[in-house]
Protein backbone atom coordinates (compact mmCIF):
# COMPACT_ATOMS: atom_id res chain seq x y z
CA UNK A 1 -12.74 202.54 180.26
CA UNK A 2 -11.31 199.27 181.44
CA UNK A 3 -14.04 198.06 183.85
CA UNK A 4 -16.73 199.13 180.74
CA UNK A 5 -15.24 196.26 178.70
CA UNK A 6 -15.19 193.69 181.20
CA UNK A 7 -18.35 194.29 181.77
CA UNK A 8 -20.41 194.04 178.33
CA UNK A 9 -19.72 190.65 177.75
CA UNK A 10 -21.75 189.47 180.97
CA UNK A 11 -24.26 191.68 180.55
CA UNK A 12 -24.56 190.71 176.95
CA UNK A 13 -25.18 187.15 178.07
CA UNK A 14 -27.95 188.38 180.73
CA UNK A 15 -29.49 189.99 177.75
CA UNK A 16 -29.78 186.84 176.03
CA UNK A 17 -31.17 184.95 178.43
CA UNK A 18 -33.50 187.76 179.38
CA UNK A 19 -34.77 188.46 175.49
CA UNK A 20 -36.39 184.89 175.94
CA UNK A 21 -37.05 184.09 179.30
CA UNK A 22 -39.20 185.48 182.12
CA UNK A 23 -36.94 187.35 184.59
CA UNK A 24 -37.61 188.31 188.48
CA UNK A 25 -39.54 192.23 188.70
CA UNK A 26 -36.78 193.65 190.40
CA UNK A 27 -34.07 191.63 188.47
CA UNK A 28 -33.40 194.54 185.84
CA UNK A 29 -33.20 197.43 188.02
CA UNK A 30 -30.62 195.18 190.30
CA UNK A 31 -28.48 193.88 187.22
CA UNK A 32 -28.46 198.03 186.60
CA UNK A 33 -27.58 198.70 189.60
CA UNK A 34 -24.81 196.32 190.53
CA UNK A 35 -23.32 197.08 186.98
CA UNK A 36 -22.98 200.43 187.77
CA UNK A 37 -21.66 200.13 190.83
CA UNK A 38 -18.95 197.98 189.30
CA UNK A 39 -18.32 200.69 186.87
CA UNK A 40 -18.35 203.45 188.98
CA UNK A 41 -15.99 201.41 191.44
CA UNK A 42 -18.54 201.75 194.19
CA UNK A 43 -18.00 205.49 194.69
CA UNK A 44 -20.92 208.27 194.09
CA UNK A 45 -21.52 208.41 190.77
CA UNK A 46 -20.02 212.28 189.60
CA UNK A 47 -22.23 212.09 185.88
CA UNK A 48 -25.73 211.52 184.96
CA UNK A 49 -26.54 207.91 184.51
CA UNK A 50 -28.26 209.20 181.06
CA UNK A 51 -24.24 210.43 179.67
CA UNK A 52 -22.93 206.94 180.74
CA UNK A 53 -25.45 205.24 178.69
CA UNK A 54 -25.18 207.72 175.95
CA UNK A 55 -23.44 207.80 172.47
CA UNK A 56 -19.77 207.81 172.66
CA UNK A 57 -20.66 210.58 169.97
CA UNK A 58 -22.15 212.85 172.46
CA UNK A 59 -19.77 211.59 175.48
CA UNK A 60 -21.18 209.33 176.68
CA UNK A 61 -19.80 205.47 177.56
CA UNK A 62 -22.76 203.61 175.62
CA UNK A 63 -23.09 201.41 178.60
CA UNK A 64 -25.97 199.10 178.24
CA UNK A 65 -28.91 199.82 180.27
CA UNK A 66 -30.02 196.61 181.24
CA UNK A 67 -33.36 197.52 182.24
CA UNK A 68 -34.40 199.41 179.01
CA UNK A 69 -32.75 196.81 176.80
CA UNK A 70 -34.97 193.84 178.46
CA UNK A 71 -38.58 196.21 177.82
CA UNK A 72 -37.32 196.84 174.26
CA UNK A 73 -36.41 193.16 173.85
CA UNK A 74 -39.83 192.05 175.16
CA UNK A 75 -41.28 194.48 172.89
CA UNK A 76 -39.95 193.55 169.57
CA UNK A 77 -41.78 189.87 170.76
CA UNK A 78 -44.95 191.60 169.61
CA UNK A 79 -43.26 192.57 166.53
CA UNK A 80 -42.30 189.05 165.62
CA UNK A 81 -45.74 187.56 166.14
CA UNK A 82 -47.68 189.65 164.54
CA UNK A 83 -45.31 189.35 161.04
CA UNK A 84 -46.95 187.27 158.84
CA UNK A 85 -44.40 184.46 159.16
CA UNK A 86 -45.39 181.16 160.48
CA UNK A 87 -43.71 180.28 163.55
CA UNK A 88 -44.76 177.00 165.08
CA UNK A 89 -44.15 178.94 168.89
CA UNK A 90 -47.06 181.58 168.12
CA UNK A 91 -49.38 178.36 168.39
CA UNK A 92 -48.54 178.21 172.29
CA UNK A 93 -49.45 182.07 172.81
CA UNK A 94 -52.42 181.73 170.82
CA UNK A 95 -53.67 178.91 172.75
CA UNK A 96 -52.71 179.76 175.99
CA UNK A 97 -54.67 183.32 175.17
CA UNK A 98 -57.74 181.36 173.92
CA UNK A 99 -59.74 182.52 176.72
CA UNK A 100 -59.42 185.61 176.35
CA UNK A 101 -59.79 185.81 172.64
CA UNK A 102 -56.23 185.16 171.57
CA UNK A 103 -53.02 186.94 171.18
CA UNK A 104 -53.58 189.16 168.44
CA UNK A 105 -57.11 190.40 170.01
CA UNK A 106 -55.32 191.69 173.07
CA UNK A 107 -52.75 193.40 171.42
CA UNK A 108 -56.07 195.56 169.36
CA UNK A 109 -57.71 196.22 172.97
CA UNK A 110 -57.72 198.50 175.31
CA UNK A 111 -57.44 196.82 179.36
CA UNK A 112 -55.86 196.96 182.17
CA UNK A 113 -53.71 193.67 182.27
CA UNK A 114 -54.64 193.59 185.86
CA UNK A 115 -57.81 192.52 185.32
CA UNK A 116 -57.39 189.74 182.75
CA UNK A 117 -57.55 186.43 184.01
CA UNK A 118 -53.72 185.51 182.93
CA UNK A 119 -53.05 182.66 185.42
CA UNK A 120 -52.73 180.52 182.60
CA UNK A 121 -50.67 182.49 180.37
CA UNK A 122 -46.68 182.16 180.23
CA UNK A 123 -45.19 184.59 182.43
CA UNK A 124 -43.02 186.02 179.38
């Protein structure tokens, strides 16, 4: 599909910003949406978002989902602080968690992030 490989490259680059910057709460599920809408060339979409995303195996498109790539992106952060390699940035997340025991004590507890005081931790 023609529009398909227009469109990875930009949404590659979104990605990489994305994987290490905070992004708007809506920002995912709009970079989704517009990106489909491009593929689809606006009409109503006639397959399940789930087969355009899937493996060209199974036949699907293996169109990036923009929103699901960001979480998992995000998530292998955790990953990559808690390795035992020493990374000069997992000072800043340490510190900045200080108050509230540090980093690596949050990810062992169980809380409602809603109720942490985080106005002092990066937004990422």
């Amino acid at each position: 599909m023609e529009r398909l490989t227009l469109l990875k490259p930009g949404l590659s680059k979104l990605i990489f910003s994305a994987s290490v910057l905070p992004i708007p709460e809506n920002f995912a599920q709009e970079v989704n949406k517009l990106a489909f809408k491009f593929l689809l060339d606006a009409k109503p979409a006639k397959i399940k978002k789930s087969t355009i995303t899937g493996l060209k195996e199974k036949g699907g498109l293996k169109m990036i989902d923009f929103d699901q790539m960001n979480k998992a992106l995000k998530c292998a952060w955790i990953n990559r602080f808690t390795n035992d390699n020493k990374g000069a940035w997992k000072i800043i997340l340490d510190n900045t968690t200080a108050h509230l025991g540090g980093f690596f004590f949050l990810l062992q507890c169980n809380y409602k992030v809603k109720d942490l005081d985080v106005k002092n931790v990066p937004l990422f």
